[in-house]
Protein backbone atom coordinates (compact mmCIF):
# COMPACT_ATOMS: atom_id res chain seq x y z
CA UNK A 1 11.12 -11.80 -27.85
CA UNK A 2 13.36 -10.34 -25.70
CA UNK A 3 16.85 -8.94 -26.16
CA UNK A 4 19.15 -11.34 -24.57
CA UNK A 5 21.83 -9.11 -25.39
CA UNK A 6 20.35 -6.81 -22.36
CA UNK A 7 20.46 -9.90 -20.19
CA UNK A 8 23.78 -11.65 -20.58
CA UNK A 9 26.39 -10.44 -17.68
CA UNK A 10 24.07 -8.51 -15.84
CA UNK A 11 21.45 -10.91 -15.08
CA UNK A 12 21.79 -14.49 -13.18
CA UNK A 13 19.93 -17.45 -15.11
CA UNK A 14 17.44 -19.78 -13.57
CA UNK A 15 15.98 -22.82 -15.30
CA UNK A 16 13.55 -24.67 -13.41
CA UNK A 17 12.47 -27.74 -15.34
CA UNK A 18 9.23 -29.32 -13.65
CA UNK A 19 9.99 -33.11 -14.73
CA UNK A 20 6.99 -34.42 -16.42
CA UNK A 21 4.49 -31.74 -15.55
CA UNK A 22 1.01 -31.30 -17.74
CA UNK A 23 0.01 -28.48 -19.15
CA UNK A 24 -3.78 -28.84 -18.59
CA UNK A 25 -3.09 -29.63 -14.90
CA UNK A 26 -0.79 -26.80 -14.39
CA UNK A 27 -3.04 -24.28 -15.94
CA UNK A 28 -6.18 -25.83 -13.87
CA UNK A 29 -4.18 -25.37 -10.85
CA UNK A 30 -3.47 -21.79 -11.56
CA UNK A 31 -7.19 -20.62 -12.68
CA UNK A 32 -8.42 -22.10 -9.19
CA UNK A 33 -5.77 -20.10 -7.39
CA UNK A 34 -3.81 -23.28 -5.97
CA UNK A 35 -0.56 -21.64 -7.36
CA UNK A 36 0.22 -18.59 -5.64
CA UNK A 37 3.55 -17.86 -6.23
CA UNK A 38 3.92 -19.25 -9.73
CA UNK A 39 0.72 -16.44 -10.40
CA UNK A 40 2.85 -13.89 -9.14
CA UNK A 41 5.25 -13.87 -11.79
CA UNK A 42 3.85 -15.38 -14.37
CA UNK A 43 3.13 -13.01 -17.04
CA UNK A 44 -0.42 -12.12 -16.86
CA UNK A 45 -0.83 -14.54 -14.47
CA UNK A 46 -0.99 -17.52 -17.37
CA UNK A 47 1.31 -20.23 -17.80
CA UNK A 48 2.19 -20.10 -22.15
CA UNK A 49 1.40 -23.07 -24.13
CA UNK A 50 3.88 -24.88 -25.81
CA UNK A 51 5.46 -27.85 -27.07
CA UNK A 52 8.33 -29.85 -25.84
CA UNK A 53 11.15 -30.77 -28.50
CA UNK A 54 11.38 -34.63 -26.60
CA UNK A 55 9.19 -36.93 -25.05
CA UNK A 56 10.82 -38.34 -22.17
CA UNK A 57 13.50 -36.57 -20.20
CA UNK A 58 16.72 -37.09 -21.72
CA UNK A 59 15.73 -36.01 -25.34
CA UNK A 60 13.64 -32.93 -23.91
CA UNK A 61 16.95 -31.84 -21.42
CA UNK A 62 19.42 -32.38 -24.34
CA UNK A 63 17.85 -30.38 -26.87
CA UNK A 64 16.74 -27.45 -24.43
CA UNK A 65 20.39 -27.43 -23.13
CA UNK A 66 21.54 -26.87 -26.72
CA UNK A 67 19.20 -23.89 -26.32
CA UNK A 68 16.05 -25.55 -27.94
CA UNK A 69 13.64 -24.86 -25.14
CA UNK A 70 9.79 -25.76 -25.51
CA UNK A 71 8.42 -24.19 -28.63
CA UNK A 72 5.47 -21.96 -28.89
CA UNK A 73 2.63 -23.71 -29.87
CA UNK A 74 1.47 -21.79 -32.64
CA UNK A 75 2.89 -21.48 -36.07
CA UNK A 76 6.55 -20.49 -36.80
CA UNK A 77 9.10 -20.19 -37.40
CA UNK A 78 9.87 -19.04 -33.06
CA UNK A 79 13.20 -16.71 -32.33
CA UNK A 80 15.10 -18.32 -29.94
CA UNK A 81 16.44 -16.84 -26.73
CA UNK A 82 19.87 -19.22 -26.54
CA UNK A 83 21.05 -20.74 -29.78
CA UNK A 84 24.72 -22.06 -30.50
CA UNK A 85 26.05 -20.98 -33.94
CA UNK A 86 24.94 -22.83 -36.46
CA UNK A 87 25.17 -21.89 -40.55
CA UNK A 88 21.57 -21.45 -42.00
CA UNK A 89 19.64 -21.10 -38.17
CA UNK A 90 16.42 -19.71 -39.05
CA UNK A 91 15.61 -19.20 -35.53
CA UNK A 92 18.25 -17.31 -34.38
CA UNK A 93 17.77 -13.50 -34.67
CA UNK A 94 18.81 -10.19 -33.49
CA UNK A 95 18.16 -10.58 -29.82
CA UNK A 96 19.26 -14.11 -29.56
CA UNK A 97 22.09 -15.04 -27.32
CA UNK A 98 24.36 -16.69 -29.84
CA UNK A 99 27.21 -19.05 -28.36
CA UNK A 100 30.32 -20.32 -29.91
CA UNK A 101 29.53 -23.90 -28.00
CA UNK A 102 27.99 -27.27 -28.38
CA UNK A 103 25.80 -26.46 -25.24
CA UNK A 104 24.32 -23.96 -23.01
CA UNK A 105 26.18 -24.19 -20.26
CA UNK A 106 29.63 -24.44 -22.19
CA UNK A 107 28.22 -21.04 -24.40
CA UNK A 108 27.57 -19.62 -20.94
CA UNK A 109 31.01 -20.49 -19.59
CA UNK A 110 32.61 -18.82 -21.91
CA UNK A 111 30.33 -15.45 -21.22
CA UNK A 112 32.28 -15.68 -17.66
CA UNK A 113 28.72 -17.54 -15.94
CA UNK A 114 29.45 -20.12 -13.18
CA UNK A 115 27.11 -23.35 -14.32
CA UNK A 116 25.55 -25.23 -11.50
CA UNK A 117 22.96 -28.20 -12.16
CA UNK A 118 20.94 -29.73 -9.58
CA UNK A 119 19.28 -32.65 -10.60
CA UNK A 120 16.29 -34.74 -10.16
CA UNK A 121 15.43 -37.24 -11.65
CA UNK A 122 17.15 -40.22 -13.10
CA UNK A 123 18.83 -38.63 -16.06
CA UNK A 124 20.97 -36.47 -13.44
CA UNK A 125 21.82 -39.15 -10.79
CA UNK A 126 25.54 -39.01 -12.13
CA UNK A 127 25.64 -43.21 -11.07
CA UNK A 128 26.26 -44.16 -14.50
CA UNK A 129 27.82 -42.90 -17.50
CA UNK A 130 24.42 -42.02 -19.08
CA UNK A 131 23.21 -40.72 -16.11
CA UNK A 132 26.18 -38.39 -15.76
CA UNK A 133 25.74 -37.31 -19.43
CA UNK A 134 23.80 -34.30 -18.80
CA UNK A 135 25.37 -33.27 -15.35
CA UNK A 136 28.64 -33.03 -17.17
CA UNK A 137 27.59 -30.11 -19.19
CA UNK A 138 27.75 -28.29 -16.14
CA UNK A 139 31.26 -26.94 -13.99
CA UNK A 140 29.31 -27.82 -10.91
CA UNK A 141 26.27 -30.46 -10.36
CA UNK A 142 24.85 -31.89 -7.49
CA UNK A 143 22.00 -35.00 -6.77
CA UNK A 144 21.51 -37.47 -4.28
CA UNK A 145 18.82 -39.63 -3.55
CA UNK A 146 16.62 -36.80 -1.61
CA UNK A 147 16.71 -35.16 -4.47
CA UNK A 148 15.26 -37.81 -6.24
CA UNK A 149 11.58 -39.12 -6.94
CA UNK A 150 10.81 -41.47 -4.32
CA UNK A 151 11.72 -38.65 -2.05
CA UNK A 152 8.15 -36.77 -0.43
CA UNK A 153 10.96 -33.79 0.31
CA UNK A 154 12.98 -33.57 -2.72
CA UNK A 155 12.27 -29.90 -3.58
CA UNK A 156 13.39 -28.49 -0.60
CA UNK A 157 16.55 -30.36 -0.59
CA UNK A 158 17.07 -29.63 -3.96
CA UNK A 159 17.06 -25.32 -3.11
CA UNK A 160 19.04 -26.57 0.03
CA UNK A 161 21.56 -27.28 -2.28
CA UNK A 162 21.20 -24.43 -4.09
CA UNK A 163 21.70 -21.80 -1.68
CA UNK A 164 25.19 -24.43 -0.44
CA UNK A 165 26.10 -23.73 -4.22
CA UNK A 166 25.34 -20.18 -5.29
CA UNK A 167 25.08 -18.03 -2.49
CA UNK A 168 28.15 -17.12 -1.83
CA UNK A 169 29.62 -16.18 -6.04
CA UNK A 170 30.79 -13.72 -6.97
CA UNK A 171 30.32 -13.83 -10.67
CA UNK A 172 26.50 -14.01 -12.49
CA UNK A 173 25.39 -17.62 -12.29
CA UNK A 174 23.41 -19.83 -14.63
CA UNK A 175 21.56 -22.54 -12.44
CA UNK A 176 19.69 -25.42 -13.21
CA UNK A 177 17.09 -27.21 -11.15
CA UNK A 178 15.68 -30.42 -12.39
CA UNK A 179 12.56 -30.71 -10.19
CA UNK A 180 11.45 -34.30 -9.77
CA UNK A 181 8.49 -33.77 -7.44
CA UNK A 182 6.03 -33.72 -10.25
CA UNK A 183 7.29 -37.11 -11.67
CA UNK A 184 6.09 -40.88 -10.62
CA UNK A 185 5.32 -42.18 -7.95
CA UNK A 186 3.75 -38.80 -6.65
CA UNK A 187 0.80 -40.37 -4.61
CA UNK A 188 2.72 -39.51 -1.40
CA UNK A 189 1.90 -35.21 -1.84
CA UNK A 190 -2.03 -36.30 -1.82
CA UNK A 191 -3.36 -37.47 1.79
CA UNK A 192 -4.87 -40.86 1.46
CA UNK A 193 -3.91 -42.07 -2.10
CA UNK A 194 -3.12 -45.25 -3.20
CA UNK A 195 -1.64 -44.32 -6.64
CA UNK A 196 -0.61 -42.08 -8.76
CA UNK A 197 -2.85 -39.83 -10.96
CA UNK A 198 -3.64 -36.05 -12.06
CA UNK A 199 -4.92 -35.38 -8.48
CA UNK A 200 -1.75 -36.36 -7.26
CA UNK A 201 0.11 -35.01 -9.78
CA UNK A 202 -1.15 -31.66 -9.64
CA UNK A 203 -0.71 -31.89 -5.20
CA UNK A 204 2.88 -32.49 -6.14
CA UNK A 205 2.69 -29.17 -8.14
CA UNK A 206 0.97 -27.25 -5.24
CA UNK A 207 3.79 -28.45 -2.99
CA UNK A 208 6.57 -27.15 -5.58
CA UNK A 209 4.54 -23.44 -5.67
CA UNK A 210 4.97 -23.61 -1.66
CA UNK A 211 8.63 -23.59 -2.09
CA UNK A 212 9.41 -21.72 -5.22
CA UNK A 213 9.75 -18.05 -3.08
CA UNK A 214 12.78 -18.87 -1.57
CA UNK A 215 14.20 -20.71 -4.74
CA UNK A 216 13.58 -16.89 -6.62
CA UNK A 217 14.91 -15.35 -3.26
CA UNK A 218 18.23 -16.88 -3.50
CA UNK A 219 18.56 -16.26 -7.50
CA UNK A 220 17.99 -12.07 -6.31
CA UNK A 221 20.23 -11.57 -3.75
CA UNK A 222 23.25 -10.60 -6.29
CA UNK A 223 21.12 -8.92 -8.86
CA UNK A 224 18.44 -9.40 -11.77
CA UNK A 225 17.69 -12.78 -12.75
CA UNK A 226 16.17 -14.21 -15.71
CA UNK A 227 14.16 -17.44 -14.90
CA UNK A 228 12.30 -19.46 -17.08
CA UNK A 229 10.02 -22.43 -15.32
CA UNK A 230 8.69 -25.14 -17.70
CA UNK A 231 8.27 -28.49 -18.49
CA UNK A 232 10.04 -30.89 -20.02
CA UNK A 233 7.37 -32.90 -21.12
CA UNK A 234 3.95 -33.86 -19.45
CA UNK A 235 2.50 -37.71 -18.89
CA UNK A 236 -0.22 -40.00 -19.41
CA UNK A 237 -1.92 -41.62 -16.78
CA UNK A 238 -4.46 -43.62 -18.35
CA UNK A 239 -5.54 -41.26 -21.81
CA UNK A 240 -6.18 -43.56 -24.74
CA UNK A 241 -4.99 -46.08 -22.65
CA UNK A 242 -1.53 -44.68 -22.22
CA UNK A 243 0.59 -44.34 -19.13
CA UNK A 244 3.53 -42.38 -18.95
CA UNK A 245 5.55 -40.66 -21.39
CA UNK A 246 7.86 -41.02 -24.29
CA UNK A 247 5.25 -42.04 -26.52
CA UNK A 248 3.51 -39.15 -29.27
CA UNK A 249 0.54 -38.57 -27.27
CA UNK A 250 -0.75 -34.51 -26.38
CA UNK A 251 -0.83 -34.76 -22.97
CA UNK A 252 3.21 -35.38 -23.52
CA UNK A 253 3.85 -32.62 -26.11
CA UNK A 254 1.81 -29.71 -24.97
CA UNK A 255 4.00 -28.42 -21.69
CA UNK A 256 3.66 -24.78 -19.86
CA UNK A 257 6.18 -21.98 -20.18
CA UNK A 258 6.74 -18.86 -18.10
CA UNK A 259 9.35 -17.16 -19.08
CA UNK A 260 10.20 -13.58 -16.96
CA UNK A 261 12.41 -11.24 -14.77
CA UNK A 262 12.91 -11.37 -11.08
CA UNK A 263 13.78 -8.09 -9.18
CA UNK A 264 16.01 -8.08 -6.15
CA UNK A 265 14.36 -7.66 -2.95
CA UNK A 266 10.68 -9.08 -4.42
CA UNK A 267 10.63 -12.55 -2.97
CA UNK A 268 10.17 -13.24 0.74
């Protein structure tokens, strides 16, 4: 594990949460070379497998943003990278960025960070109180409905937003992007399909890899930046006759993690 204590203040933050992606479509996608810029930083080239502490969105985002993110997948117990103080923790150790907060974002706050969310999916559409739950967390947040699933360009208006909202601080930034491309309905990213399923899932994902470069771009231009890209939890189209997610089911437990350190200057 890193030493967060290396990273706080001198490093921006970048969490890109792929809503719903699979892990065995992600890491097909990479092994056949469909992921170009995710291979480029991904250490060793692999995505990590792990598991997702919630099934559906809201559990998964709640519990990472209370610095739970996905777990590795084999046995424990895991140091954490975040983790709020908490008597007894026996995942917080001597590299872990411990915060006197409820959350994340508050923890960060307080280590002078400005917190910006850009959301996705439902969960983040700040139209009712539950969907303004997780937003809230944050001192800035953004969505609209191009940023949201039924929306065949959501990605790129999501780092649109982005660059409107961090390009100009001053002080290290924390950002969070909620990426909805990956999530239902995604037949739209796959010419000719009629509905949705792991082909069109994993076209949604080569779409997102298109526009990742100038998502990291942005995140250098003040300094170092730590970004972690992951899932929140995958989906089932069809397995054991299953569709969709929170339900107990592998294909919605097992998620990818990449976890590493951009450079200024390194992304076109």
């Amino acid at each position: 594990m890193r030493d967060m204590g290396q990273i706080i203040g001198t490093h921006d933050l970048l969490l890109v949460t792929l809503d719903t992606l699979r892990y065995d479509v992600a890491v097909d996608l990479l092994a056949r070379g469909r992921l170009p810029t995710l291979a480029s930083v991904l250490p060793g080239g692999v995505w990590e497998r792990r598991h997702s502490p919630g099934s559906f969105t809201y559990a998964a985002h709640a519990a990472i943003l209370a610095g739970f993110l996905p777990t590795p997948a084999g046995p424990g117990p895991h140091p954490r990278l975040f983790a709020a103080a908490f008597p007894g923790s026996e995942t917080t150790a001597a590299g872990t960025c411990v915060f006197d907060a409820a959350d994340l974002p508050g923890g960060l706050r307080e280590a002078g960070y400005h917190t910006v969310c850009v959301g996705g999916v439902g969960f983040f559409n700040k139209l009712t109180p539950l969907g303004s739950a997780l937003p809230s967390l944050f001192a800035e947040s953004h969505w609209r409905p191009s940023f949201g699933v039924t929306s065949p360009t959501s990605f790129e208006e999501q780092i649109a937003c982005a660059e409107r909202a961090v390009r100009d601080r001053a002080e290290p930034v924390f950002l969070l992007v909620n990426v909805s491309a990956l999530h239902q309905p995604n037949h739209f990213y796959l010419p000719g399909a009629t509905g949705d399923s792991p082909a069109t899932h994993a076209a949604a994902l080569e779409y997102v890899d298109r526009h990742l470069g100038r998502l990291f771009a942005l995140m250098t231009e003040r300094r170092p930046c730590l970004a972690i890209v992951c899932s929140d939890h995958g989906t089932a189209y069809g397995e054991d006759g299953y569709t969709g997610h929170r339900i107990g089911h592998e294909v919605v437990w097992t998620v990818p993690y990449g976890e590493f350190v951009l450079q200024p200057g390194g992304h076109p």
